[in-house]
C-alpha atoms as a PDB file:
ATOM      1  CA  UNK A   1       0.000   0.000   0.000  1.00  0.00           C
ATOM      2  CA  UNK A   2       1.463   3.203  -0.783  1.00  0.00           C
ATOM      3  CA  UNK A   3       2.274   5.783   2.598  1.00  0.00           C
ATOM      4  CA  UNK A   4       0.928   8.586   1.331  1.00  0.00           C
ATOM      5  CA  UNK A   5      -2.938   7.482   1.154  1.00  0.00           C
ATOM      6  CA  UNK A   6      -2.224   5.244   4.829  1.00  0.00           C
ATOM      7  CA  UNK A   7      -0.819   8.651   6.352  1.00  0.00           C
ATOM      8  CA  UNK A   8      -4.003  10.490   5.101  1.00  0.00           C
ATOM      9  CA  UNK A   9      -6.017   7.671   6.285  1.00  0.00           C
ATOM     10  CA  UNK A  10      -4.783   7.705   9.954  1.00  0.00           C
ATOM     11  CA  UNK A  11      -4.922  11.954   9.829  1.00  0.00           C
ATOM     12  CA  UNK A  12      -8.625  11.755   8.769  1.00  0.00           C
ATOM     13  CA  UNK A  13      -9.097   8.771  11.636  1.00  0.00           C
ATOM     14  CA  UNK A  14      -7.488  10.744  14.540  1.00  0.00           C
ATOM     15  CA  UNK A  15      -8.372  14.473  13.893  1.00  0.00           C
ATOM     16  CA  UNK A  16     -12.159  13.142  13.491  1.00  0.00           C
ATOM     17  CA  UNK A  17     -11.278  11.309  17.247  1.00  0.00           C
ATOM     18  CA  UNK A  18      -9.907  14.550  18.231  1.00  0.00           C
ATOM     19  CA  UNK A  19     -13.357  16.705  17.314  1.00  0.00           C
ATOM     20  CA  UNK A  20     -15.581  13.453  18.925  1.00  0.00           C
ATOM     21  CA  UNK A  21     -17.589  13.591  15.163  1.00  0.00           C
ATOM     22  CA  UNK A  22     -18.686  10.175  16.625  1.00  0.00           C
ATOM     23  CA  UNK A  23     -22.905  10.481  14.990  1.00  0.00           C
ATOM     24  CA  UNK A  24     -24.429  12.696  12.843  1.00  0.00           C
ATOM     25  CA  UNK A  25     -25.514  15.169  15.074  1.00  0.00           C
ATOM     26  CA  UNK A  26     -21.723  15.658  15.861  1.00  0.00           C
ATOM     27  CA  UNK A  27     -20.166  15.378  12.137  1.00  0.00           C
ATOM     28  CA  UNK A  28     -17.752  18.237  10.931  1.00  0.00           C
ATOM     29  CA  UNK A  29     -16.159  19.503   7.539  1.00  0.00           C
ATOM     30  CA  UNK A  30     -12.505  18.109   7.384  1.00  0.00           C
ATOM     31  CA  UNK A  31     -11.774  21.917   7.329  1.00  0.00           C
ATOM     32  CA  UNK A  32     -13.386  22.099  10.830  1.00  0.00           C
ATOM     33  CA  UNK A  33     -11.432  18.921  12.493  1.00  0.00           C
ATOM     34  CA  UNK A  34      -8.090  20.482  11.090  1.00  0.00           C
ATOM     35  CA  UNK A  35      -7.398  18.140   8.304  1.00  0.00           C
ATOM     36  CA  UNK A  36      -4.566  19.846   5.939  1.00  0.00           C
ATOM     37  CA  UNK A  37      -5.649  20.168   2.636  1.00  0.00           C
ATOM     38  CA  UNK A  38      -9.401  18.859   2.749  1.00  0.00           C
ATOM     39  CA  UNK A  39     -10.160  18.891  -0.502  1.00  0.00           C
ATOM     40  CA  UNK A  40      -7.222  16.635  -1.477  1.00  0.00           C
ATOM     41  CA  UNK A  41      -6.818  12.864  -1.656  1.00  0.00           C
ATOM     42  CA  UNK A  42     -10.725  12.598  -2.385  1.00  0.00           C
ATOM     43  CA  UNK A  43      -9.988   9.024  -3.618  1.00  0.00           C
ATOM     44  CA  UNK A  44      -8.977   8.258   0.048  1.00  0.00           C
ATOM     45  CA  UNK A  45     -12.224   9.910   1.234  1.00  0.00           C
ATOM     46  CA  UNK A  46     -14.400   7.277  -1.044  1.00  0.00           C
ATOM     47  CA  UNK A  47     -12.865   4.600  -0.235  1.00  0.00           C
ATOM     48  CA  UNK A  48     -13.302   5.345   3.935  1.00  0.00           C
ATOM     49  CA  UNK A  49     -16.751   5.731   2.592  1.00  0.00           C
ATOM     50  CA  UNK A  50     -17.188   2.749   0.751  1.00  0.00           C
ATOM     51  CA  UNK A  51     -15.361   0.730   3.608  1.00  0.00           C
ATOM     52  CA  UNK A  52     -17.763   1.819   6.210  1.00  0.00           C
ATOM     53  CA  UNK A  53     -14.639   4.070   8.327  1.00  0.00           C
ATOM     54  CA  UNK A  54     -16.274   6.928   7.368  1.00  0.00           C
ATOM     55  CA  UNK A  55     -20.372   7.918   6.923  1.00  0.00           C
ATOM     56  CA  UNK A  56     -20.866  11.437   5.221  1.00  0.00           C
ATOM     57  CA  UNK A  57     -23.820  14.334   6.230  1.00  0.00           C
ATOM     58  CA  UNK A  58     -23.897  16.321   3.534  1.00  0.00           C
ATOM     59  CA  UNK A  59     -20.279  17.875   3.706  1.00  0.00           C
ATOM     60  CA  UNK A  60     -19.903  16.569   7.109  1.00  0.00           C
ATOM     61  CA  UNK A  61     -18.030  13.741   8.030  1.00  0.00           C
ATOM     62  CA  UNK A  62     -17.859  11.008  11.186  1.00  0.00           C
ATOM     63  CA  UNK A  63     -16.572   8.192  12.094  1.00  0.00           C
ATOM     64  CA  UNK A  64     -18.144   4.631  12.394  1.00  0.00           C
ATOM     65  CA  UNK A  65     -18.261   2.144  15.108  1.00  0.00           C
ATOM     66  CA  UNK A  66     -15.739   0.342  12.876  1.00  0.00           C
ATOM     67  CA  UNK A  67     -12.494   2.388  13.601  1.00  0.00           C
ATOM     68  CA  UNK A  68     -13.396   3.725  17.219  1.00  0.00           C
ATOM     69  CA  UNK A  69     -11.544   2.196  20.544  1.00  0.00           C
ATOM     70  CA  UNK A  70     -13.826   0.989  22.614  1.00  0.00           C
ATOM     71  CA  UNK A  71     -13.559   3.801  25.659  1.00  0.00           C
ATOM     72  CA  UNK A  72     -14.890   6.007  22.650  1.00  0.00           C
ATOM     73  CA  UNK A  73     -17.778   4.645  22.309  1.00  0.00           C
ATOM     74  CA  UNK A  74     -21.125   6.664  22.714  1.00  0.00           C
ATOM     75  CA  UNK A  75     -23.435   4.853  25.441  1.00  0.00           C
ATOM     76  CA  UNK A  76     -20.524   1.470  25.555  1.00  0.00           C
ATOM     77  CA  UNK A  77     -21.181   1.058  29.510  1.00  0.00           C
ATOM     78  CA  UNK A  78     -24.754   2.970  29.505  1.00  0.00           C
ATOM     79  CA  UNK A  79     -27.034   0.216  28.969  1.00  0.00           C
ATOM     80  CA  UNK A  80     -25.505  -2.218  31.388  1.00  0.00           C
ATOM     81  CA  UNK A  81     -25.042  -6.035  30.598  1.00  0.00           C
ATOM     82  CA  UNK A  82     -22.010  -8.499  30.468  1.00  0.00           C
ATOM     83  CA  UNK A  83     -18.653  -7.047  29.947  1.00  0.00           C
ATOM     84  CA  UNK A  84     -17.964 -10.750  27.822  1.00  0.00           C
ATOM     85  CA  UNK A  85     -21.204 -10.154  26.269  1.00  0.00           C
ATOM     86  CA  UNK A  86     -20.026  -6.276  25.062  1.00  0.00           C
ATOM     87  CA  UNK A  87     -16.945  -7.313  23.784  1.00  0.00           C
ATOM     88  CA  UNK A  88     -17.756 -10.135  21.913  1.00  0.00           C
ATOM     89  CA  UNK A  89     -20.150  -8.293  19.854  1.00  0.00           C
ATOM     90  CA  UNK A  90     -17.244  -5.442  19.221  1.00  0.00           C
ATOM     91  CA  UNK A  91     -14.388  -8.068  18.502  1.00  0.00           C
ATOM     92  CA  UNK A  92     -14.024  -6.042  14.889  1.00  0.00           C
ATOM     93  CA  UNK A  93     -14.137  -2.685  16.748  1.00  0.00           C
ATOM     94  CA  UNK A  94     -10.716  -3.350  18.599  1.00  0.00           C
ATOM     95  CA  UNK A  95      -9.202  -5.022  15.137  1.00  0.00           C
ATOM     96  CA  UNK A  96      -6.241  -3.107  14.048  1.00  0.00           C
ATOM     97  CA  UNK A  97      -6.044  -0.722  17.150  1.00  0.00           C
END
């Protein structure tokens, strides 16, 4: 994989983190989470999009269950129930991080 795209990838990830754009109702512009250059490397952008890292309001962007650690998650401990139970239905949510 080439760096360039990864590096934007991981920017995009943790800026979005940074801003907690973790639902719609708390989405930003990539200008607004201090992404350099948010216009650029659109092809990165789709393909977040596509792969379900990303979910788009208009010109508003936030991040999925799919790339967040679990501490990040809205309403994780809320609801109650069995910590096993939790994290067995998250196993892909820690993937990777």
């Amino acid at each position: 994989m080439a760096l360039l795209p990864l590096i934007r990838r991981n920017d995009v990830i943790r800026k979005l983190r940074k801003c907690r754009a973790l639902s719609p109702e708390t989405a930003v512009t990539f200008q607004q989470a201090g992404i350099i250059n948010p216009n650029g490397f659109q092809r990165v952008t789709r393909v977040m999009l596509k792969r379900g890292t990303l979910a788009a309001v208009g010109d508003r962007y936030y991040l999925l269950r799919a790339c967040l650690k679990i501490e990040e998650m809205p309403d994780f401990w809320s609801k109650g129930g069995d910590f096993k139970e939790k994290t067995a239905s998250n196993t892909c949510v820690l993937r990777g991080f």
